[in-house]
Protein backbone atom coordinates (compact mmCIF):
# COMPACT_ATOMS: atom_id res chain seq x y z
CA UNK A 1 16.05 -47.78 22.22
CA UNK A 2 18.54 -46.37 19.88
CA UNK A 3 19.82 -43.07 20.64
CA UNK A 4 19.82 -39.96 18.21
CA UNK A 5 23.08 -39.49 16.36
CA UNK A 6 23.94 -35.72 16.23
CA UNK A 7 23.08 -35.91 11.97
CA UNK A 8 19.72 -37.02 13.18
CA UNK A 9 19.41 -34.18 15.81
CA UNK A 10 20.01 -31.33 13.59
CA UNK A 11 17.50 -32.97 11.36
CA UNK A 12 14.96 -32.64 13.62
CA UNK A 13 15.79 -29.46 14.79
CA UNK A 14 15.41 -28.32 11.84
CA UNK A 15 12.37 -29.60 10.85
CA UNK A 16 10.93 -28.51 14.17
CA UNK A 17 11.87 -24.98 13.96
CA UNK A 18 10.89 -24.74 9.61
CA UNK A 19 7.34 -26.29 11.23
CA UNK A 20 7.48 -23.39 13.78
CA UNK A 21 8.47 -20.40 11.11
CA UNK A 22 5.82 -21.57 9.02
CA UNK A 23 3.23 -21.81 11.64
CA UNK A 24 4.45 -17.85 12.28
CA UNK A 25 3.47 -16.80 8.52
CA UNK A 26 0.91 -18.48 8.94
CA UNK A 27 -0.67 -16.94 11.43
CA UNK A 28 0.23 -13.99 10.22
CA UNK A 29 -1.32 -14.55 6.96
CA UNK A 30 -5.07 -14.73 8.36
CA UNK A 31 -4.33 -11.13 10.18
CA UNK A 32 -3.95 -10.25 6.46
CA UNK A 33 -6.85 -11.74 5.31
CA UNK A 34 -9.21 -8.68 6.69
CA UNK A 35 -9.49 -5.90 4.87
CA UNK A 36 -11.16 -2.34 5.10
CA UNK A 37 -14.02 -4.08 3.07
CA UNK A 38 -13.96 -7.26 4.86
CA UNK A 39 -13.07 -6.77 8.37
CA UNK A 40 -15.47 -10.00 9.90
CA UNK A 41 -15.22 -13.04 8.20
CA UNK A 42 -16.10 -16.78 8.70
CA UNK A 43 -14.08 -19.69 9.31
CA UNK A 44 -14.93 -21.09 6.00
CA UNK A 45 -13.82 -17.49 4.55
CA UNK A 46 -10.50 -17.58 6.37
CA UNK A 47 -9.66 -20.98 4.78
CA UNK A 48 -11.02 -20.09 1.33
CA UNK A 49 -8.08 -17.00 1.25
CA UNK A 50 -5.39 -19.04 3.16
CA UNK A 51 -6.38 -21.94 0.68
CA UNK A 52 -5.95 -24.46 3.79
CA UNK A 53 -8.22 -27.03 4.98
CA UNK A 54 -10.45 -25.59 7.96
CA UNK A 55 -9.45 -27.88 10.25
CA UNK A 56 -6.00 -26.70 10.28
CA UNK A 57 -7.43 -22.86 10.01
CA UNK A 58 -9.87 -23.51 12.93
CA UNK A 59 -6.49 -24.60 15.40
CA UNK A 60 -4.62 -21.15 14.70
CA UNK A 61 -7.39 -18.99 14.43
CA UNK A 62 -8.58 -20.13 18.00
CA UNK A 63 -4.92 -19.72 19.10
CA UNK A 64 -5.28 -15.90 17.64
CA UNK A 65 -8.44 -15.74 19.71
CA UNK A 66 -6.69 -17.08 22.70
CA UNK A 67 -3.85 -14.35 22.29
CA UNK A 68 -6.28 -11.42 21.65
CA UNK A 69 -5.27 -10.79 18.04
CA UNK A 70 -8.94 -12.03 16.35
CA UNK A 71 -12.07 -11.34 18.15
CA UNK A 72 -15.53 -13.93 17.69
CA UNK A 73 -18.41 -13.08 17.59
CA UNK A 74 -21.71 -14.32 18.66
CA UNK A 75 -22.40 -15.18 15.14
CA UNK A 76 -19.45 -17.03 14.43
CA UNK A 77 -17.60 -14.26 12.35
CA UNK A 78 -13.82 -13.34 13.20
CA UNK A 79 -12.44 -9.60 13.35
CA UNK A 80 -9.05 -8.15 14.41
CA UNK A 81 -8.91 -7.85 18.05
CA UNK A 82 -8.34 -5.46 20.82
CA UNK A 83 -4.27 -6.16 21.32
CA UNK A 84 -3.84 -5.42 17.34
CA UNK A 85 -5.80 -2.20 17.96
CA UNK A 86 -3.38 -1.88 20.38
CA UNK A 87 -0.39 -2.25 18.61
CA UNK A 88 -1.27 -0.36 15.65
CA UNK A 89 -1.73 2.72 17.85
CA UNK A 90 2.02 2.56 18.67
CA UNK A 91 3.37 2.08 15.18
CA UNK A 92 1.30 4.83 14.52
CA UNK A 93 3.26 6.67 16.87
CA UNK A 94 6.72 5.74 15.92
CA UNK A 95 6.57 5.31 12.73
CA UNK A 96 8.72 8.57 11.36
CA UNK A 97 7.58 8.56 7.54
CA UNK A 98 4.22 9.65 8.75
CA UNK A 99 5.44 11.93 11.39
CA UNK A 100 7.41 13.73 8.47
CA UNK A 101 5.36 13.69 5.54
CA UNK A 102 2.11 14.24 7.56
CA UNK A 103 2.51 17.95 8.26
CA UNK A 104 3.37 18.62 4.68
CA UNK A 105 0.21 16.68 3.16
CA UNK A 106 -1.72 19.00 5.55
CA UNK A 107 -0.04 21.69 4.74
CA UNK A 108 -1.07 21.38 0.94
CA UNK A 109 -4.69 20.20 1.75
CA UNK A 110 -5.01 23.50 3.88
CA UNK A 111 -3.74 25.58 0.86
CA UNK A 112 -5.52 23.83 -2.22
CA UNK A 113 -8.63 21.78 -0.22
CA UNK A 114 -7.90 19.05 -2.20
CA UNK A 115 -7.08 15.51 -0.98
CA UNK A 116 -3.47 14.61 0.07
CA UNK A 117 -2.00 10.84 -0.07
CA UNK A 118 1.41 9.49 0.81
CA UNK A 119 1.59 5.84 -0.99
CA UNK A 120 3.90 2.97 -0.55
CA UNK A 121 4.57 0.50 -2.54
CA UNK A 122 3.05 -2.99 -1.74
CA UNK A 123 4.25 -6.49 -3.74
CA UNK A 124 2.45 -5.26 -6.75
CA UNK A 125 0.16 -2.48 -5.25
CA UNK A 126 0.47 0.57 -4.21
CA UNK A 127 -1.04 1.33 -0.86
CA UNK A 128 -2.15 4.47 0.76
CA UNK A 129 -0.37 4.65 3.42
CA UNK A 130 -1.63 8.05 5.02
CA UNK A 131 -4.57 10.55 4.10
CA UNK A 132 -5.37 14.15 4.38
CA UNK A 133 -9.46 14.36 3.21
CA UNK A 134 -10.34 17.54 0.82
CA UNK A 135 -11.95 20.55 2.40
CA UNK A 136 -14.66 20.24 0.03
CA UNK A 137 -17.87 18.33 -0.75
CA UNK A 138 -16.93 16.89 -3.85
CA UNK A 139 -13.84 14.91 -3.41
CA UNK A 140 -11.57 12.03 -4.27
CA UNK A 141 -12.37 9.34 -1.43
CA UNK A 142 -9.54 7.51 -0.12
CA UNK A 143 -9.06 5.40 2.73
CA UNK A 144 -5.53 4.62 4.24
CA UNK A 145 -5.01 1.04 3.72
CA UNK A 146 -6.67 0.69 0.26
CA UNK A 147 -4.98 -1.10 -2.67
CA UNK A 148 -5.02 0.15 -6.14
CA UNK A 149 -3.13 -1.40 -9.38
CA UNK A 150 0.26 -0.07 -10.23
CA UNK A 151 -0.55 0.16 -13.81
CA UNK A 152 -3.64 2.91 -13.25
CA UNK A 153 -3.03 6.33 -11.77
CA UNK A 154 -0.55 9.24 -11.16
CA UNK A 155 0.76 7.07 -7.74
CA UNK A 156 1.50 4.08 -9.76
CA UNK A 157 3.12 5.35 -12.53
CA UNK A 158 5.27 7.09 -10.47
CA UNK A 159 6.62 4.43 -8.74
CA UNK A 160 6.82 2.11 -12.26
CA UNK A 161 9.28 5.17 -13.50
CA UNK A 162 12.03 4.02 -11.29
CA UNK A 163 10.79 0.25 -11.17
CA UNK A 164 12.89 -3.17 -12.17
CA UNK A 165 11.99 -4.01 -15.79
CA UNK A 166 10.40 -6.73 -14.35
CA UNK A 167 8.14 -5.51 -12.24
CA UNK A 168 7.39 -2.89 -15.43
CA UNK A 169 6.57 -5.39 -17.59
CA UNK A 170 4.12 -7.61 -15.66
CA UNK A 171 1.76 -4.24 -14.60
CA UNK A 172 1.82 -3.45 -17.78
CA UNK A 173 0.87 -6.65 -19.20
CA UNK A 174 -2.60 -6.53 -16.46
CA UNK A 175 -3.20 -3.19 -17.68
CA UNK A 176 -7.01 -2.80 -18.60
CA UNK A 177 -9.34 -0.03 -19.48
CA UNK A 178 -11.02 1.24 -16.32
CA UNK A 179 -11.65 4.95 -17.74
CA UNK A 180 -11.36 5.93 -21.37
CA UNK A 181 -8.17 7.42 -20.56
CA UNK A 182 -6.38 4.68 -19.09
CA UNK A 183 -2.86 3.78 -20.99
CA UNK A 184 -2.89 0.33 -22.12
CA UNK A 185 -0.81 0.31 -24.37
CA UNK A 186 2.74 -0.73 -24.40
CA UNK A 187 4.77 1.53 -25.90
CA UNK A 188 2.40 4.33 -24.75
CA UNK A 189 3.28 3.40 -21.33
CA UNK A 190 6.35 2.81 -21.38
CA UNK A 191 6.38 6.63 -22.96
CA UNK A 192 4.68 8.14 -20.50
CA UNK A 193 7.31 6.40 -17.58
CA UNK A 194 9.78 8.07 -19.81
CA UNK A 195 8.13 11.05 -19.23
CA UNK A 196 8.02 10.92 -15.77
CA UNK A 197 11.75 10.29 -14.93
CA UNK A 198 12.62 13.21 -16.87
CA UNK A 199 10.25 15.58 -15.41
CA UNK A 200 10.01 13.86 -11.90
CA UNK A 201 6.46 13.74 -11.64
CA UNK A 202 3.49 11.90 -12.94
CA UNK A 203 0.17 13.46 -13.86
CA UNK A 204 -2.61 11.53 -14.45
CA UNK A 205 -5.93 12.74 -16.46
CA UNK A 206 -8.90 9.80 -15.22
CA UNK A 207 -6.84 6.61 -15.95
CA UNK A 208 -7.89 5.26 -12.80
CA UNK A 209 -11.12 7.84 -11.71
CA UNK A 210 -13.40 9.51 -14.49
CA UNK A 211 -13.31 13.29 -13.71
CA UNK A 212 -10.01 12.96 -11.27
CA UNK A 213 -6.69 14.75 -11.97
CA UNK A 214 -4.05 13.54 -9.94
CA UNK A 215 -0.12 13.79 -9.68
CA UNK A 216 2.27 12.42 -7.93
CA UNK A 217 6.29 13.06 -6.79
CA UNK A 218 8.55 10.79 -5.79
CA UNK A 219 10.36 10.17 -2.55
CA UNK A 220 13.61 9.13 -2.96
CA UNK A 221 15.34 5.60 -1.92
CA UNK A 222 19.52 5.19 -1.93
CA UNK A 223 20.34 4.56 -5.74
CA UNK A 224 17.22 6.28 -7.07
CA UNK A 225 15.15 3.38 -5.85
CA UNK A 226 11.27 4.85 -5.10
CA UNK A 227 8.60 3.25 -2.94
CA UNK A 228 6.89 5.95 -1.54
CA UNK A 229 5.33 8.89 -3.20
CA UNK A 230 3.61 12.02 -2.56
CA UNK A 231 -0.04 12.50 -4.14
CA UNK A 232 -2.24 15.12 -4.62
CA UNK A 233 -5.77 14.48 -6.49
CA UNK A 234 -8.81 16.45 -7.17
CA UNK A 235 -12.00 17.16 -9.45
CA UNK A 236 -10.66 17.79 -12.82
CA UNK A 237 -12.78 20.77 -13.31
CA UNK A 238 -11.68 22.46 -10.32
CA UNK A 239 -7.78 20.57 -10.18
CA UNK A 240 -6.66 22.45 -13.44
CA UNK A 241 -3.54 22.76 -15.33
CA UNK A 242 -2.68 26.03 -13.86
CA UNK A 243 -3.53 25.15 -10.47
CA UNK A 244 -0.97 21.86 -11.36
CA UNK A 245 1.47 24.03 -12.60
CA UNK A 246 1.58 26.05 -9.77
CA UNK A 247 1.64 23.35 -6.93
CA UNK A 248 3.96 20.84 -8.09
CA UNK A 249 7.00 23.29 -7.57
CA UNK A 250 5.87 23.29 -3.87
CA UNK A 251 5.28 19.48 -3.82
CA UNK A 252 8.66 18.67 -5.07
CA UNK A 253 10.84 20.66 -2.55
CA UNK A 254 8.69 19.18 -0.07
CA UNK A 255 9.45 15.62 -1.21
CA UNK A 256 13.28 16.24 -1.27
CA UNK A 257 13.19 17.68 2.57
CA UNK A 258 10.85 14.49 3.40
CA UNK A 259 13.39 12.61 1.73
CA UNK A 260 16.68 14.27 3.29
CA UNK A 261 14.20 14.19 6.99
CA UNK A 262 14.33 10.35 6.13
CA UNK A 263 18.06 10.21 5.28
CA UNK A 264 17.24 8.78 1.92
CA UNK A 265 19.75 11.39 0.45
């Protein structure tokens, strides 16, 4: 039997530990799979979104059972499970964006009843990444973990402003009409982004919700860079230009202490 030459053992080390790095992302890739809207799904569904044969689904997936991350259930369907609970309750706890900005969304929620959102950006989504719910029965609904486009909305714009002209250019090329007022044009967009760096804010008038007014401030990143930002959103009958006018003074100096709390400047 011919021994290994050392060429041959860093091969294989190698390969071993690319196998085990992509058995990692992997795994982590069907924790991603659930979503607010879809938080039990099937084998077959796991596979289907991983785009993976289900035998080779079925082996990790029972490995997540094993280690408590996925729960089954008597019907066959998989949901997270009780050590991700878990573990979400203490990034929850240490996580220092929300313990800063929280006490300022409430703060605003308290004094207008509308609904507060800190967002983050996402690959191409924006993300809400904490939620303050309005005082009031009628009410923008959001949930924290829900996705929305980049190219729709007060939140999105906001973070396109200060964007890579890459990134720029593709959500603008998706952009669709959702509302009569959504901007889906080109140059109109790329206007309106304009807009926004010069007056650091972005307002938006239904592009993404018939009857919502939202806007949204930026939280600054070294080198201008933004990838979190600071929402407010209401009815637009009750959310009016004056009441805008008034709050967004308050909203920015809050942004800049969240930001200089976060050591971003």
């Amino acid at each position: 039997m011919r021994a290994q030459t050392a060429d041959e053992k860093t091969t294989a080390t190698g390969a071993a530990e690319e196998k085990a790095v992509r058995s990692v992302e992997r795994a982590f890739s069907i924790l991603m799979c659930f979503t607010l809207d879809e938080d039990e799904l099937t084998l077959m569904d796991i596979a289907r979104k991983m785009h993976l044969p289900t035998t080779t689904v079925s082996r990790m997936v029972n490995t997540l059972v094993g280690l408590g991350f996925l729960e089954k259930s008597p019907g066959k369907t998989y949901s997270l499970g009780a050590n991700l609970y878990y573990l979400g309750a203490v990034a929850r706890n240490h996580f220092k964006l929300q313990k800063i900005a929280y006490p300022y969304m409430k703060q605003v929620r308290d004094t207008t009843k509308e609904a507060v959102s800190l967002y983050v950006l996402d690959g191409d989504a924006r993300v809400c990444y904490e939620h303050v719910e309005s005082l009031l029965s009628m009410r923008c609904v959001v949930r924290v973990g829900d996705r929305f486009p980049l190219w729709a909305g007060a939140a999105g714009k906001c973070i396109l402003a200060y964007a890579e002209s890459e990134l720029v250019e593709r959500e603008i090329a998706k952009a669709k009409p959702i509302t009569s007022s959504t901007i889906v044009s080109r140059d109109a967009f790329l206007s309106d982004l304009e807009t926004v760096r010069k007056k650091g804010h972005a307002i938006s008038y239904g592009e993404r919700e018939e009857g919502i007014t939202s806007i949204a401030v930026p939280i600054f990143h070294p080198k201008n860079k933004v990838t979190i930002v600071f929402s407010v959103a209401g009815p637009s009958v009750r959310f009016t230009d004056d009441v805008v006018e008034e709050l967004l003074p308050v909203v920015k100096k809050m942004t800049e202490e969240i930001s200089k709390s976060l050591s971003y400047r």
